[in-house]
Protein backbone atom coordinates (compact mmCIF):
# COMPACT_ATOMS: atom_id res chain seq x y z
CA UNK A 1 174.53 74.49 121.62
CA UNK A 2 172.84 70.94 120.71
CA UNK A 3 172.82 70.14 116.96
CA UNK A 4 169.82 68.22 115.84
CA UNK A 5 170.69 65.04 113.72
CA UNK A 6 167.87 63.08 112.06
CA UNK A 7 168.32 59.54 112.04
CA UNK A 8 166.28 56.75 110.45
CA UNK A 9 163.87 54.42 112.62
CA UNK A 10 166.30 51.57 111.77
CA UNK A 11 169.24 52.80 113.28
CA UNK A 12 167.24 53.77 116.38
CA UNK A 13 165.46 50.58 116.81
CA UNK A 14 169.22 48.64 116.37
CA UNK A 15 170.53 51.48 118.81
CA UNK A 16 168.20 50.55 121.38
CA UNK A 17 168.57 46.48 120.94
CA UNK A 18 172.59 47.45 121.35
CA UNK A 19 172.07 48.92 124.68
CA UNK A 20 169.41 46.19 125.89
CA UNK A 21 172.06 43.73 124.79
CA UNK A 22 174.57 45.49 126.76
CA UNK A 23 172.47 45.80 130.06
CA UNK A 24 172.16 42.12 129.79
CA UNK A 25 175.59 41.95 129.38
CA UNK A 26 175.94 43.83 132.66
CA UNK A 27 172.87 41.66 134.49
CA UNK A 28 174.97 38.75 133.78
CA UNK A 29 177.86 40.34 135.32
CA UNK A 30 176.22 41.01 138.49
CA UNK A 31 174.51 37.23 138.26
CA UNK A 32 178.09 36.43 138.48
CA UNK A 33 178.49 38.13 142.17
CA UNK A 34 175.40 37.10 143.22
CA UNK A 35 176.29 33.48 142.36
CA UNK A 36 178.86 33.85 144.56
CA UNK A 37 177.88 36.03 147.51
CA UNK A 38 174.73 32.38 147.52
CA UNK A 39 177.76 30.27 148.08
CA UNK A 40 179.38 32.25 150.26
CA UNK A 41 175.92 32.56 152.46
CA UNK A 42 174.99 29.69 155.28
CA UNK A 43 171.63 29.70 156.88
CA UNK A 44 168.09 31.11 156.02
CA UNK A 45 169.33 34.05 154.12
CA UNK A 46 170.93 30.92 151.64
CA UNK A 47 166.91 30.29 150.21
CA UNK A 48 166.36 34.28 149.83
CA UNK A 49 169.56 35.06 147.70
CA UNK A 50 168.81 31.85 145.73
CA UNK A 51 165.46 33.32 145.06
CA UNK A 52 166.91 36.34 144.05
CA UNK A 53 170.06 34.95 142.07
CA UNK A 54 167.05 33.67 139.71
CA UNK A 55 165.47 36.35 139.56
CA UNK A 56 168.41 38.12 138.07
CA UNK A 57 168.37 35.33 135.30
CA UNK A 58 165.04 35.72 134.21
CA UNK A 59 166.08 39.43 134.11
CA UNK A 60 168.98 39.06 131.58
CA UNK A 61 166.90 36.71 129.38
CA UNK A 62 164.41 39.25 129.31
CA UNK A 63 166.54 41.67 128.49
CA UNK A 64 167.93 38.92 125.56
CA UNK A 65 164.43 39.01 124.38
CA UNK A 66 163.99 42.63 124.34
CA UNK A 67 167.00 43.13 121.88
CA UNK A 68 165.92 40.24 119.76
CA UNK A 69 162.68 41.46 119.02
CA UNK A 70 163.51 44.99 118.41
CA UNK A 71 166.38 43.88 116.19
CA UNK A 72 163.41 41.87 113.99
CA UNK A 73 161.68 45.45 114.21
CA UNK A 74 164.89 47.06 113.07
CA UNK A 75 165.11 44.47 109.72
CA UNK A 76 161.55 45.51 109.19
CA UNK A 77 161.44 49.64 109.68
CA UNK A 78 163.01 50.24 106.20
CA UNK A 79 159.62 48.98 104.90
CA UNK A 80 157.79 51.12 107.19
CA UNK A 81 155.53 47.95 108.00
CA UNK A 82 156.29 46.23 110.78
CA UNK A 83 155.25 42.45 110.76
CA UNK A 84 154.72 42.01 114.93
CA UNK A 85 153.58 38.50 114.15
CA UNK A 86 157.19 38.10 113.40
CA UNK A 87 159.21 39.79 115.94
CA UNK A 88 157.10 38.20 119.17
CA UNK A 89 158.10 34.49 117.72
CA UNK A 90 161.94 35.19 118.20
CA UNK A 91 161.36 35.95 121.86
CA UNK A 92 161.47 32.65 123.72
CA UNK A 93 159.46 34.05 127.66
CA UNK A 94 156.32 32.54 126.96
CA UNK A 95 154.71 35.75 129.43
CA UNK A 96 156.76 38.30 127.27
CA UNK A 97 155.65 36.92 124.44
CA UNK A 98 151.98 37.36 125.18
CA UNK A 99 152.37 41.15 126.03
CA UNK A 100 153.98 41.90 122.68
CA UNK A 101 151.67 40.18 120.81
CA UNK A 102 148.57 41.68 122.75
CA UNK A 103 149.52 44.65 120.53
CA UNK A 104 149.05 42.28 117.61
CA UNK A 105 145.77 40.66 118.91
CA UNK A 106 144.02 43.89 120.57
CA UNK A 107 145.56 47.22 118.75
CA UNK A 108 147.32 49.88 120.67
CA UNK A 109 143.97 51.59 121.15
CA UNK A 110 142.50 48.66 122.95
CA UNK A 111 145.48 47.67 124.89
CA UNK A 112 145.08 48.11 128.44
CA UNK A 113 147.77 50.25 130.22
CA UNK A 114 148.23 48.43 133.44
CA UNK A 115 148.50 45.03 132.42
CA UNK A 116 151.73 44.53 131.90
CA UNK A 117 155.17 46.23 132.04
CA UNK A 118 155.81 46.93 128.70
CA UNK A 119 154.07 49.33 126.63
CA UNK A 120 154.68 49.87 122.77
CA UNK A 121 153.76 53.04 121.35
């Protein structure tokens, strides 16, 4: 039998930038064997695994981005206001950026579903 624990919205919020941080952690890992599975290729398979070595880098510095902004949302959820404004300038991806601060711009009401692939609630 599952015991129900209530835990505060900063906790949560620095719970889930803990486990983005550590799937970056682990993206970087895997950069690592990509890296070298790209120098041990020869041939035209050499420009597809270099495509996809940097895609796994823009991948773990999204993920970066991810934790850093919901850490700023952590600081802020004892006041119960959350200052967006704030969190989307720590996050560095320019396109990332943009889709957290639609929230800001638009409201969650207006925010169009498919237009990105992030979705705040």
């Amino acid at each position: 039998m599952s015991r129900s624990t209530a835990v505060q919205t900063p906790e949560v919020l620095s719970s889930i930038a803990l486990e983005l941080e550590h799937a970056g952690e682990l993206c970087d890992r895997l950069e690592t064997l990509v890296t070298q599975l790209v120098r041990a290729s020869r041939g035209e398979p050499l420009a597809i695994a270099l495509h996809e070595a940097q895609t796994l880098d823009v991948l773990t510095q999204h993920l970066a981005a991810l934790a850093t902004f919901t850490r700023r949302l952590a600081m802020q959820a004892e006041s119960g206001d959350y200052d967006l404004s704030d969190a989307v300038a720590s996050v560095t991806l320019g396109d990332l950026a943009d889709r957290l601060a639609r929230v800001t711009r638009e409201g969650p009401a207006r925010q169009d579903a498919g237009a990105g692939d992030l979705d705040l609630f």
